[in-house]
C-alpha atoms as a PDB file:
ATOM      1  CA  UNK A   1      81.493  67.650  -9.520  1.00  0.00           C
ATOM      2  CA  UNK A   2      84.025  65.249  -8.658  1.00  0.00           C
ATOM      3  CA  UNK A   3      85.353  64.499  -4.906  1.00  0.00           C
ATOM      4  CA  UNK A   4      88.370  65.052  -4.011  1.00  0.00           C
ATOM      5  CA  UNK A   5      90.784  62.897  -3.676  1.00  0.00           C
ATOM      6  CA  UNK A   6      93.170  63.995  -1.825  1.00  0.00           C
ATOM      7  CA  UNK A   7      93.955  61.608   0.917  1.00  0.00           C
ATOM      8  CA  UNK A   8      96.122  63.523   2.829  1.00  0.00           C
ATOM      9  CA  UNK A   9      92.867  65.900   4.277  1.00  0.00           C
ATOM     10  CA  UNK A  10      91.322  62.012   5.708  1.00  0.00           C
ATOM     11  CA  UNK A  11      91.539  62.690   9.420  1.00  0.00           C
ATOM     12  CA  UNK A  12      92.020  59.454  11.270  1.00  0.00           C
ATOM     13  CA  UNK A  13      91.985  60.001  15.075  1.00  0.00           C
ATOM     14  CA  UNK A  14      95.259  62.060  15.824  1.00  0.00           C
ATOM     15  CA  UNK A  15      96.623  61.157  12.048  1.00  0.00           C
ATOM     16  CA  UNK A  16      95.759  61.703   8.731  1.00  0.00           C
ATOM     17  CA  UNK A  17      94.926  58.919   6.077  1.00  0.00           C
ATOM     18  CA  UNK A  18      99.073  59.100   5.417  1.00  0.00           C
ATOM     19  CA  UNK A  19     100.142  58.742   9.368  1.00  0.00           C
ATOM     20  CA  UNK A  20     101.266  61.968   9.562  1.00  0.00           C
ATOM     21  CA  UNK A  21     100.397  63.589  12.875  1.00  0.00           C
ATOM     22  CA  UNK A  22      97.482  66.267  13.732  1.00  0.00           C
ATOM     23  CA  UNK A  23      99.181  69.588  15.778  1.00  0.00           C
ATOM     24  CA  UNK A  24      96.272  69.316  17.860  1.00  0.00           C
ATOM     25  CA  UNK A  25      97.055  65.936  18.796  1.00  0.00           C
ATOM     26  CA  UNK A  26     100.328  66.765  20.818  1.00  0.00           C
ATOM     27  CA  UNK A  27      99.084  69.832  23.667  1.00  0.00           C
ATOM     28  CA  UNK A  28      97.358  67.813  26.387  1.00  0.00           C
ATOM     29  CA  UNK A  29      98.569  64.695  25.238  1.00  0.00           C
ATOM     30  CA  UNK A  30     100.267  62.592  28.346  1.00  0.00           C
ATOM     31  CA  UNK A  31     103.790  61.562  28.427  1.00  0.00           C
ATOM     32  CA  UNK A  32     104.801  58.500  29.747  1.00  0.00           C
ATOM     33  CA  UNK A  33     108.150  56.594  31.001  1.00  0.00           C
ATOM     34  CA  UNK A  34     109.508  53.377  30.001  1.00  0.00           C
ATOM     35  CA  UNK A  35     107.381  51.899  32.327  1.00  0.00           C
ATOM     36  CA  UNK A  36     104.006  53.169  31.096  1.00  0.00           C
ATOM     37  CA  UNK A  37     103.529  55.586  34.089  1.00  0.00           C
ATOM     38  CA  UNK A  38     102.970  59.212  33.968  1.00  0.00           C
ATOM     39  CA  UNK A  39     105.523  61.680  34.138  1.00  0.00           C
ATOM     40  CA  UNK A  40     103.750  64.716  32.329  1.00  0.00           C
ATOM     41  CA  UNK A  41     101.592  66.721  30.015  1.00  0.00           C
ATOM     42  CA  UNK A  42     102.533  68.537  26.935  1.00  0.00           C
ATOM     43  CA  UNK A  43     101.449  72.214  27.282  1.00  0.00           C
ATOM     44  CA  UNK A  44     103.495  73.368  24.075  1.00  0.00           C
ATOM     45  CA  UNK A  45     105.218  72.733  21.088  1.00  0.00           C
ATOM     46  CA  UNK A  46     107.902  74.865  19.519  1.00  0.00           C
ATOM     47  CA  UNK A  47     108.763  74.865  15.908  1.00  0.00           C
ATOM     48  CA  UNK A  48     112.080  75.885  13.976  1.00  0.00           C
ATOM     49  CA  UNK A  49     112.108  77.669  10.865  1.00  0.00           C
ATOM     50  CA  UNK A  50     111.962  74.975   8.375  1.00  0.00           C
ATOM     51  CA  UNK A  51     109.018  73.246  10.173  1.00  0.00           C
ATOM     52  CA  UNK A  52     110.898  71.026  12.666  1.00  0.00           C
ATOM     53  CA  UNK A  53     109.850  70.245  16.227  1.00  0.00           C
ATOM     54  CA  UNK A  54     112.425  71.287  18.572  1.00  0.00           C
ATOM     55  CA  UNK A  55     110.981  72.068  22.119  1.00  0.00           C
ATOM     56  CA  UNK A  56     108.449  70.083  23.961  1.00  0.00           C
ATOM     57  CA  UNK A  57     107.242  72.036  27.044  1.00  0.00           C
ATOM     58  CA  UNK A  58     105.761  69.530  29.632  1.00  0.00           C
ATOM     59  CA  UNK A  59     103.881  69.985  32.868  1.00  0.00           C
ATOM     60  CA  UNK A  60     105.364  68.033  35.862  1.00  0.00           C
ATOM     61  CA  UNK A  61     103.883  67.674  39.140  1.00  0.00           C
ATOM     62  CA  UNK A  62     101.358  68.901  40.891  1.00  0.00           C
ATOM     63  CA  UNK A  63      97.739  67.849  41.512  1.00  0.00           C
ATOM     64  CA  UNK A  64      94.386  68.446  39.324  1.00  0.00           C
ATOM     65  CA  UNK A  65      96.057  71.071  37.913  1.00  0.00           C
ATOM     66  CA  UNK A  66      97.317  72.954  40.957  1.00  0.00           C
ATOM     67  CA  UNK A  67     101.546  73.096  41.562  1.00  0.00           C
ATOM     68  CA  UNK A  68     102.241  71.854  38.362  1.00  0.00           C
ATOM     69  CA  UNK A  69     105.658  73.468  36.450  1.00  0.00           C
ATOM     70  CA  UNK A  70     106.558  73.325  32.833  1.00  0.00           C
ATOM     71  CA  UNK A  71     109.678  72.352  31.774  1.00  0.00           C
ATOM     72  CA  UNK A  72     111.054  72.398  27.947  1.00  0.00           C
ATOM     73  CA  UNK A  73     112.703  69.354  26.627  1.00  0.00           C
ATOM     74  CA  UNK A  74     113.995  68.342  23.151  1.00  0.00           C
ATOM     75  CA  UNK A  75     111.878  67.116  20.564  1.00  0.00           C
ATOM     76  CA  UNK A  76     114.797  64.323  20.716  1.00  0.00           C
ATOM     77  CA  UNK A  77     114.081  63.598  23.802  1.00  0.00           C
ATOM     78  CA  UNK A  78     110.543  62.172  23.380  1.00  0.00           C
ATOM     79  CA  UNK A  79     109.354  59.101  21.378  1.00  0.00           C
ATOM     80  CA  UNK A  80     106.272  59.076  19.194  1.00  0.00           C
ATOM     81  CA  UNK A  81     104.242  56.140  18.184  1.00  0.00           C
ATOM     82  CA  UNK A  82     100.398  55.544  17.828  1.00  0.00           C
ATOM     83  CA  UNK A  83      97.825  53.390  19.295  1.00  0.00           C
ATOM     84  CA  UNK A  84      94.979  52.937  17.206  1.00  0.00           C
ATOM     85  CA  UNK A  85      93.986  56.335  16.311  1.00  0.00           C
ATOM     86  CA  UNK A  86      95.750  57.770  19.256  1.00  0.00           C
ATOM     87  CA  UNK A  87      99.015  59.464  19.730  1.00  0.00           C
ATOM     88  CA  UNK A  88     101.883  58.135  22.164  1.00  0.00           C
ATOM     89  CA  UNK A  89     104.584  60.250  23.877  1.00  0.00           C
ATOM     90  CA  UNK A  90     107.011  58.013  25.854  1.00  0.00           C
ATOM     91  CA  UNK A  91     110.830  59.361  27.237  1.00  0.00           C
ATOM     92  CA  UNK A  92     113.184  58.232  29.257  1.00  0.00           C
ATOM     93  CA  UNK A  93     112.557  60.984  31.579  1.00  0.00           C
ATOM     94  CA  UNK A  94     111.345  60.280  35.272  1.00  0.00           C
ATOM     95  CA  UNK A  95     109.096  62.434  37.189  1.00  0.00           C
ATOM     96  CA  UNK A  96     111.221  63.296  39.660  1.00  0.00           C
ATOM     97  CA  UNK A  97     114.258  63.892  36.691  1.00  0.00           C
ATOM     98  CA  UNK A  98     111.470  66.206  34.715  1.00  0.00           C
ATOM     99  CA  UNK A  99     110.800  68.245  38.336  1.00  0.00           C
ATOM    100  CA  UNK A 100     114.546  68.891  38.802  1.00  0.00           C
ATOM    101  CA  UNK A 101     114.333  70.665  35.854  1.00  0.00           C
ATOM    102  CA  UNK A 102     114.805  74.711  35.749  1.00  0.00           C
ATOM    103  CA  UNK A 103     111.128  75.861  35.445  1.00  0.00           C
ATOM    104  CA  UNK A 104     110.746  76.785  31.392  1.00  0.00           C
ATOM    105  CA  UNK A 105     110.327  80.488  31.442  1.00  0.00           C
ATOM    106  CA  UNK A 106     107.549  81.569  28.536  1.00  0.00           C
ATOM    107  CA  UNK A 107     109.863  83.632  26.424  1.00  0.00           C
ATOM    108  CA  UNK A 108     107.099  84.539  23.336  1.00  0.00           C
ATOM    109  CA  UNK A 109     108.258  87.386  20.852  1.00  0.00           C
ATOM    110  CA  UNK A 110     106.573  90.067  21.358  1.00  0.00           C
ATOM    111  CA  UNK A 111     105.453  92.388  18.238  1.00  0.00           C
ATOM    112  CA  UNK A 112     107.824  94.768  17.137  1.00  0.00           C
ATOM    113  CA  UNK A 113     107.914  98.050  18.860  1.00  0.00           C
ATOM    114  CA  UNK A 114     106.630  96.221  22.150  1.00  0.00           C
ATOM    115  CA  UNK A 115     108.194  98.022  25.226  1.00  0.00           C
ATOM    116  CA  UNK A 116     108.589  95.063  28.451  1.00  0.00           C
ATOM    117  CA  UNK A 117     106.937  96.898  31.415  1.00  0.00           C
ATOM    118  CA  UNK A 118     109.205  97.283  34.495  1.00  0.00           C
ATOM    119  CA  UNK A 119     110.558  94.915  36.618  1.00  0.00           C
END
């Protein structure tokens, strides 16, 4: 039996053999600012219909997890590069400008037929 060769299922770190990037690699991954220092974590990603990344929802603030909100900004918003095998997130964004942000409100579909409960 011969292997397959298909170079595109090669995992490398948070990229396949091709450079294109593992889903898993973006939620928990750390954004930075210009000036390498920490302004976030990315909690979710949202898709479009034809596959492109629109929203980034990012954790601001807080401490070990407690008082943190999540904000959603663009997909144009945040740079991607690698280092080594490992994903980079940089934006312009500042702390501070990311907590001044309304707080991103999770807005799932539900399933059809769902009935919200009061409120």
């Amino acid at each position: 039996m011969a292997a397959n060769s298909n170079t595109a299922s090669t995992t490398t770190g948070d990229f396949n053999a091709i450079g294109e990037i593992s889903g898993n690699a973006f939620i928990g991954t750390t954004v930075r600012n210009q000036n390498n220092e920490t302004v976030g974590k990315v909690e979710d990603v949202y898709i479009d219909d034809k596959g492109a990344i629109k929203t980034v929802v990012v954790s601001v603030g807080g401490f070990l997890g407690m008082g943190t909100k999540n904000v959603a900004v663009k997909w144009g918003d945040i740079k991607h590069s690698r280092d080594g095998k490992s994903l980079v997130l940089t934006t312009n964004w500042t702390k501070d400008s990311l907590k001044a942000m309304p707080d991103y409100k999770d807005e799932r579909r539900m399933p059809a037929g769902t009935v919200k409960s009061g409120g």
